[in-house]
Protein backbone atom coordinates (compact mmCIF):
# COMPACT_ATOMS: atom_id res chain seq x y z
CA UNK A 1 -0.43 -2.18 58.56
CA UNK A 2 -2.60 -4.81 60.53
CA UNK A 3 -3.10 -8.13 59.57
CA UNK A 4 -6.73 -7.71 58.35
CA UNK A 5 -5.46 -5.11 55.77
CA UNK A 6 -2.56 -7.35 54.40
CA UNK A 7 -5.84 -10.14 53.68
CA UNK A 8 -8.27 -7.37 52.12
CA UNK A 9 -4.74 -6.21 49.70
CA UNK A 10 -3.84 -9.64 48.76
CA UNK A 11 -6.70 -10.96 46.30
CA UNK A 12 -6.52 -8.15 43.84
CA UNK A 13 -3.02 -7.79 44.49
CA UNK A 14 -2.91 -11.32 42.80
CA UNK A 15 -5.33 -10.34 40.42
CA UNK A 16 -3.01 -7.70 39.38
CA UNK A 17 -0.18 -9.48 39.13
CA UNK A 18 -2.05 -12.20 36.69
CA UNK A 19 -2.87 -9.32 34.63
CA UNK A 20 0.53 -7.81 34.58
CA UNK A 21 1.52 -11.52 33.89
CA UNK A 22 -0.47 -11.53 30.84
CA UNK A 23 0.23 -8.12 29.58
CA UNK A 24 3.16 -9.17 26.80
CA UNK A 25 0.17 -11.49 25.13
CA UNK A 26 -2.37 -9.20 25.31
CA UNK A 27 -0.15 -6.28 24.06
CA UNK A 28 0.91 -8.68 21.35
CA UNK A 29 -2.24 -9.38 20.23
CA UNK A 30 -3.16 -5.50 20.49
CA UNK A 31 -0.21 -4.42 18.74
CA UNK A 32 -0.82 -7.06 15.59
CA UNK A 33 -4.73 -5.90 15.30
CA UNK A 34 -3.50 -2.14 15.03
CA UNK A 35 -0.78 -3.11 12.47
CA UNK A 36 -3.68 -5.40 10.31
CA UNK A 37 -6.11 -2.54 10.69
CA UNK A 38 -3.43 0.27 9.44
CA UNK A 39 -2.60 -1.58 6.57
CA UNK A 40 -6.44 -2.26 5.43
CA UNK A 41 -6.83 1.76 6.01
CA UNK A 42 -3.55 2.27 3.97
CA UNK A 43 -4.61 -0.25 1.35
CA UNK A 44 -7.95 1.06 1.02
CA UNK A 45 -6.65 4.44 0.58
CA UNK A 46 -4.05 3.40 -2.09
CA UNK A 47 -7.02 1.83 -3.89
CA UNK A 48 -9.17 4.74 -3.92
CA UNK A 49 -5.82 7.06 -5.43
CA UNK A 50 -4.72 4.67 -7.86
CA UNK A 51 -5.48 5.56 -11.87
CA UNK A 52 -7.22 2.67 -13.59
CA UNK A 53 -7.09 1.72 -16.98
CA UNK A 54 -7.36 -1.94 -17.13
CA UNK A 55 -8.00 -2.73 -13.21
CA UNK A 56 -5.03 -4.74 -13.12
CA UNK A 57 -2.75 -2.36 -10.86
CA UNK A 58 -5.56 -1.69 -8.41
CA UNK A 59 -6.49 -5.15 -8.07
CA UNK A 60 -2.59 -5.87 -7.24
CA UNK A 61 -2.56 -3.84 -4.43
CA UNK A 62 -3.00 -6.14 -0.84
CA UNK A 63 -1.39 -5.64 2.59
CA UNK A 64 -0.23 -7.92 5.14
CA UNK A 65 1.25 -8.19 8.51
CA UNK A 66 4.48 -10.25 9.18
CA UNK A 67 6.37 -10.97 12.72
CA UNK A 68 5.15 -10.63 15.97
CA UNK A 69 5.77 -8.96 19.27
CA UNK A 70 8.30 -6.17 19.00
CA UNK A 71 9.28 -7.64 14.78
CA UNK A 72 6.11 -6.59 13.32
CA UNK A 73 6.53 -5.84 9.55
CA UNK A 74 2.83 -4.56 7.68
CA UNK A 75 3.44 -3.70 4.40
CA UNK A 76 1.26 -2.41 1.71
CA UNK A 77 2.67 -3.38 -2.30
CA UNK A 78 1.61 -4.54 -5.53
CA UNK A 79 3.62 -7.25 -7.71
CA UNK A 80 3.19 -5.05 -11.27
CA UNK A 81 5.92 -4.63 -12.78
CA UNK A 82 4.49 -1.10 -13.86
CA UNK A 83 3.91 0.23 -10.77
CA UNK A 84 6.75 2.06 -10.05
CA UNK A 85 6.45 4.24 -13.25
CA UNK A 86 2.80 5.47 -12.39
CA UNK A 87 3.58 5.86 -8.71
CA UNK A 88 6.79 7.93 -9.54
CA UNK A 89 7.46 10.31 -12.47
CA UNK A 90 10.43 8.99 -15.11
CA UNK A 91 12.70 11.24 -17.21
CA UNK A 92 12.84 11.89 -20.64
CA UNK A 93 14.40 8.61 -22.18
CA UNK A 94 15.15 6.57 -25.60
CA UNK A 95 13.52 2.83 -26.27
CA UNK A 96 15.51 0.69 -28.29
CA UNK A 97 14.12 -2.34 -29.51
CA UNK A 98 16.05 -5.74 -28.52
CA UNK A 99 14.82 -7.39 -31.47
CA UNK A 100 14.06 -6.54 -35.22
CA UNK A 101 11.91 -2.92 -34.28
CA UNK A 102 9.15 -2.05 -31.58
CA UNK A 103 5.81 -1.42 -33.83
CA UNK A 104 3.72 1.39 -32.32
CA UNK A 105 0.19 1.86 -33.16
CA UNK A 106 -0.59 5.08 -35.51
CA UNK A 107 -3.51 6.72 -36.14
CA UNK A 108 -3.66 10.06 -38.83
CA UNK A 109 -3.70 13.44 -37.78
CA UNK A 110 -6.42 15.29 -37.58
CA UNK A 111 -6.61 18.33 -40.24
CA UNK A 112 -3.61 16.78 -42.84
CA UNK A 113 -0.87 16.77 -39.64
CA UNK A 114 1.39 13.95 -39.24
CA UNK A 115 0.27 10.89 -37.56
CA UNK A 116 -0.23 10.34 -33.40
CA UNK A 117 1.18 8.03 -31.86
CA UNK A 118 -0.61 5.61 -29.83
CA UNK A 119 -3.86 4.98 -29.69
CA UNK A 120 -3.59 0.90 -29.75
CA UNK A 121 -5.10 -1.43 -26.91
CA UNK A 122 -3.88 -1.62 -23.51
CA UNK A 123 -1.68 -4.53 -24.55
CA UNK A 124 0.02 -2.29 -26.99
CA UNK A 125 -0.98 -3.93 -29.84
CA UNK A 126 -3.06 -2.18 -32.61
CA UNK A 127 -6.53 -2.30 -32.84
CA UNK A 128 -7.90 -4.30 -35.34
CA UNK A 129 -7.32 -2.45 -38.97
CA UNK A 130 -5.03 0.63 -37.40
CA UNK A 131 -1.96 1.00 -39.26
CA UNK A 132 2.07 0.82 -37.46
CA UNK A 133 5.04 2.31 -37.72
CA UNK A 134 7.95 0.24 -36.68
CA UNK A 135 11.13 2.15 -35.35
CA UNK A 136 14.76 0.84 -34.19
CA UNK A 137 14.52 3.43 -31.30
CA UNK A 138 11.87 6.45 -30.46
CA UNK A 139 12.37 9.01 -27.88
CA UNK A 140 9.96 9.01 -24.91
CA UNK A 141 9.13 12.31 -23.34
CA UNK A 142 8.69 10.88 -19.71
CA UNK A 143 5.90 10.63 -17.80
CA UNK A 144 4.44 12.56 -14.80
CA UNK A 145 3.88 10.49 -11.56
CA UNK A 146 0.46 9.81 -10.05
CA UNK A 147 1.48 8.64 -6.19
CA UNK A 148 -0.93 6.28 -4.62
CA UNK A 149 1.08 4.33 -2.59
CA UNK A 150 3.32 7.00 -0.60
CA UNK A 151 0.49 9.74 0.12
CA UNK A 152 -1.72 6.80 1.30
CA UNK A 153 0.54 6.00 4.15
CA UNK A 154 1.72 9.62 4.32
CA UNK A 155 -1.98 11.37 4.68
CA UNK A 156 -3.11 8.77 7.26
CA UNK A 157 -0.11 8.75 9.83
CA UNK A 158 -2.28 10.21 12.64
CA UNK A 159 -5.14 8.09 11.98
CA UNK A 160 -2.71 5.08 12.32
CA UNK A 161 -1.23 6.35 15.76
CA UNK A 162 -5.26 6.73 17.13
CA UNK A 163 -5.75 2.99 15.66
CA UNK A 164 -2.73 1.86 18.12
CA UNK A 165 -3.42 4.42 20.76
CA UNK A 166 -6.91 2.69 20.99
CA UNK A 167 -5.57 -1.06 21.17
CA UNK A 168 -2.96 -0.05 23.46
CA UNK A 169 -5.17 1.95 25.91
CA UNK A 170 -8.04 -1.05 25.48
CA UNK A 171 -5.38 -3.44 26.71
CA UNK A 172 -4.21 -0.72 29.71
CA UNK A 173 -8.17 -0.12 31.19
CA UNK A 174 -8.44 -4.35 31.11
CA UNK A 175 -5.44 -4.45 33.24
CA UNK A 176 -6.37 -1.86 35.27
CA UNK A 177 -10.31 -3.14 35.16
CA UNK A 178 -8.58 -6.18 37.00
């Protein structure tokens, strides 16, 4: 190698080496955008699966992004207490009351039957003028789950790895651009 090569080399070699230099920050940087966009997509998505009655649930659900560097934590959640029962299914199980009785809301049976349960406000109370029964303990059949939270994450796993892929690359052609 002559001398006049080693000169034309050394510029971008220095350029490279600034690049490489800033690569952790940029890949940082890259890394926490992917994470904040994943957990929009995955919030989004739980949004759109979630059942709504009152609103309250859906408007729970938020996502964030925690740590940085190689720590990164996103998480999507909600802070209702109920969530766990509609996301998951729950067995068959027996409510006692803690205090005098639990009142549940009746209305009468269509045709003569015997009364159905239910019907009250979303608070559980009655609605004004239904008649209660109050019980010591009833027997709840369970519930089926409605999942929003798990499939949301779950059915967009390889749209997540593209949203990274494309940060991570992004940063890569910059270095290389250099």
């Amino acid at each position: 190698m002559s001398l006049s090569e080693v000169e034309v080399l050394t510029p971008h070699l220095g350029e490279l080496i600034a690049s490489l230099g800033a690569l952790p920050v940029e890949m940082g940087i890259a890394h926490r955008t992917a994470m904040r966009n994943s957990t929009l997509l995955v919030e989004a998505e739980a949004k759109r699966r979630v059942r709504r009655r009152s609103g309250r649930l859906f408007s729970s659900i938020t996502s964030e992004v925690e740590g940085d560097g190689a720590e990164l934590l996103g998480r999507v959640s909600t802070d209702v207490s109920y969530a766990p029962f509609v996301e998951n299914p729950t067995r068959a199980h027996d409510i006692v009351a803690h205090g005098r009785a639990l009142m549940i809301p009746i209305s009468p049976g269509a045709g003569g039957g015997g009364p159905i349960f239910g019907g009250g406000k979303l608070s559980g109370g009655p609605r004004a003028g239904q008649q209660v029964a109050f019980f010591a303990r009833v027997h709840h059949p369970g519930t089926p789950g409605f999942p929003f939270l798990k499939p949301a994450l779950e059915d967009n796993v390889g749209t997540i790895g593209g949203i990274f892929k494309r940060e991570v690359d992004a940063v890569l052609e910059a270095v290389a651009r250099a």
